[in-house]
C-alpha atoms as a PDB file:
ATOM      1  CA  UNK A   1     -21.486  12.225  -5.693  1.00  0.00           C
ATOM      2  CA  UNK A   2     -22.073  11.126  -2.199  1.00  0.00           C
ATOM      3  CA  UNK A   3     -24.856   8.726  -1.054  1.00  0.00           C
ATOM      4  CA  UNK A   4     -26.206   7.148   1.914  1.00  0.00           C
ATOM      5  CA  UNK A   5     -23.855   4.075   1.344  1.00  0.00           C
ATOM      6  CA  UNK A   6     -20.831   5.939   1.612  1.00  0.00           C
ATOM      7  CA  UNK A   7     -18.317   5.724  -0.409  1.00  0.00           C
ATOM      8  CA  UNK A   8     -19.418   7.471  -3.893  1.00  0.00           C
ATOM      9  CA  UNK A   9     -15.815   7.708  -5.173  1.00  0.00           C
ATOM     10  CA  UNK A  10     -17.431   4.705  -8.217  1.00  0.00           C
ATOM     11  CA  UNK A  11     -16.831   6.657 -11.753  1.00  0.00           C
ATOM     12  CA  UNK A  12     -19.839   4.821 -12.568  1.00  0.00           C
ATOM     13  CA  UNK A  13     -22.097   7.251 -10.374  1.00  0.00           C
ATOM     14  CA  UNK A  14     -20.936  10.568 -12.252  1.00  0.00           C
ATOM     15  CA  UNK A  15     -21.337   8.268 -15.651  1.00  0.00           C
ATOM     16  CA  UNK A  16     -24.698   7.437 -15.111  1.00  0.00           C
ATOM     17  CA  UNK A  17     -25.512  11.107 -13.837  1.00  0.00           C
ATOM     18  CA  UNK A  18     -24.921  12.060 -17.216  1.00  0.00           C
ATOM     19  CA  UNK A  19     -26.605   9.305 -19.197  1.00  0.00           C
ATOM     20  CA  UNK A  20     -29.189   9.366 -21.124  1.00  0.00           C
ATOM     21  CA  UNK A  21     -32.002   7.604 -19.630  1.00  0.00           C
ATOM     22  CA  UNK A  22     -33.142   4.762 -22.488  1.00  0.00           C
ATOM     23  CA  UNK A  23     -29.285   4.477 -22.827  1.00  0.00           C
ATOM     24  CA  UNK A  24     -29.136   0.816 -24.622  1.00  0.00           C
ATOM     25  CA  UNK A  25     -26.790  -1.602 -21.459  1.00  0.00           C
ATOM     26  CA  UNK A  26     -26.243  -5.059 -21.891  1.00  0.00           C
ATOM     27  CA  UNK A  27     -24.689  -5.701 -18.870  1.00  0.00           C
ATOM     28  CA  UNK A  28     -24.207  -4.443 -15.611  1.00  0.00           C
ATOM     29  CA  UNK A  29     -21.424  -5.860 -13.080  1.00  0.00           C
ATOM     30  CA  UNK A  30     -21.771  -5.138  -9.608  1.00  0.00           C
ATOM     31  CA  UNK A  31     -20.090  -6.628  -6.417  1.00  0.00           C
ATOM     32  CA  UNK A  32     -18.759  -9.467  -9.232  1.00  0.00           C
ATOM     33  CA  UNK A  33     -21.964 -10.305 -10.510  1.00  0.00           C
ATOM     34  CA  UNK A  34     -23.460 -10.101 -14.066  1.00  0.00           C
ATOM     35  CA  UNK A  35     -26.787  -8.936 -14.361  1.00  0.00           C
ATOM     36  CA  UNK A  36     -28.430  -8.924 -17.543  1.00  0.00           C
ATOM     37  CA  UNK A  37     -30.140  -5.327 -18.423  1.00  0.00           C
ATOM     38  CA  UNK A  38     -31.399  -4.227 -21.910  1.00  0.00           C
ATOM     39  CA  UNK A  39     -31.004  -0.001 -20.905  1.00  0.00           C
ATOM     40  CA  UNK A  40     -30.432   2.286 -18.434  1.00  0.00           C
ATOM     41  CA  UNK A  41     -33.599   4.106 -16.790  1.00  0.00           C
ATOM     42  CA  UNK A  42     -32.191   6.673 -14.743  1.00  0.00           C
ATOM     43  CA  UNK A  43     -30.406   7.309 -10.953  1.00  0.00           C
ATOM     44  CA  UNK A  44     -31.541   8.935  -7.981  1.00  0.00           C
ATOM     45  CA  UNK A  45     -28.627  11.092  -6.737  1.00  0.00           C
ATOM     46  CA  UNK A  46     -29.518  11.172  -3.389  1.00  0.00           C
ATOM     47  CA  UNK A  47     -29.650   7.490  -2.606  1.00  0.00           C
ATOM     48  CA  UNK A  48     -26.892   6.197  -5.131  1.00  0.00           C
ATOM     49  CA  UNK A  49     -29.324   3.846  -6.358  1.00  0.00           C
ATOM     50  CA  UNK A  50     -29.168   3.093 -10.027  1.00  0.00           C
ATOM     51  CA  UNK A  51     -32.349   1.458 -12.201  1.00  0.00           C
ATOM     52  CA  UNK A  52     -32.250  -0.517 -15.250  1.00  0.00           C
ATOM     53  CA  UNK A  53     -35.002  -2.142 -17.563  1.00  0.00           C
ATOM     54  CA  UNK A  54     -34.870  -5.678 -17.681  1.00  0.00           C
ATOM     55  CA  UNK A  55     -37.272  -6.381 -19.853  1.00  0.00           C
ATOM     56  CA  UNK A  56     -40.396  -7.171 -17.550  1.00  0.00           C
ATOM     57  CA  UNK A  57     -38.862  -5.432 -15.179  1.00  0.00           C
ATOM     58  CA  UNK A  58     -36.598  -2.764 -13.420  1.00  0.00           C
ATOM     59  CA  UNK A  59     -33.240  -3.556 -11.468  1.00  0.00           C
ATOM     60  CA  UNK A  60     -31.688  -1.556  -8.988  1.00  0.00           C
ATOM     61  CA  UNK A  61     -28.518  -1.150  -8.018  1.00  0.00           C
ATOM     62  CA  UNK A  62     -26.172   0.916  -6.090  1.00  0.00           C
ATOM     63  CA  UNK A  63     -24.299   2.710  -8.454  1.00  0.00           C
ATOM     64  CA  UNK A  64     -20.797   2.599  -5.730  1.00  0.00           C
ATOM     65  CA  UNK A  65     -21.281  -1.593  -5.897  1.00  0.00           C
ATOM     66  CA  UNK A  66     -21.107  -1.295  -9.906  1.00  0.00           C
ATOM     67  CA  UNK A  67     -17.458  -2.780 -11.226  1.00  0.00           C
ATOM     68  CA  UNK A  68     -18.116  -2.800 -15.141  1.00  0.00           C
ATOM     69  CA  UNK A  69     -20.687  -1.835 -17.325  1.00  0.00           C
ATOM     70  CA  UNK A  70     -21.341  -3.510 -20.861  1.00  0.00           C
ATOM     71  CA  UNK A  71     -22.897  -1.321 -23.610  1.00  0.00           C
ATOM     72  CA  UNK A  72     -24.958  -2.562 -26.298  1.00  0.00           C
END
């Protein structure tokens, strides 16, 4: 996958390509920081960017900046 970061070499973009959107994720680790997520919502190829439910609300994230993901 490339995006308008560069880069897009992250296993975690072709992952989340595939995923089930709903996907139960505790955790999402990107750039060395934990964010708390309760499940995957879905990615936008063209932009890299990568959106989970948090509850309330939705996080993004570019999927290139993700190091580790924790499932649920």
């Amino acid at each position: 996958m490339s995006n308008n970061r560069g880069g897009g070499n992250n296993p975690f973009c072709d992952l989340l390509e595939n995923l089930d959107p709903n996907t139960d994720v505790e955790n999402v680790f990107a750039n060395g920081n934990n964010i708390n997520v309760e499940s995957f919502v879905n990615i936008d190829s063209d932009s890299g960017l990568a959106y989970f439910n948090n509850g309330d609300s939705v996080v993004t994230v570019y999927c290139d900046s993700i190091d580790a993901i924790d499932w649920d």
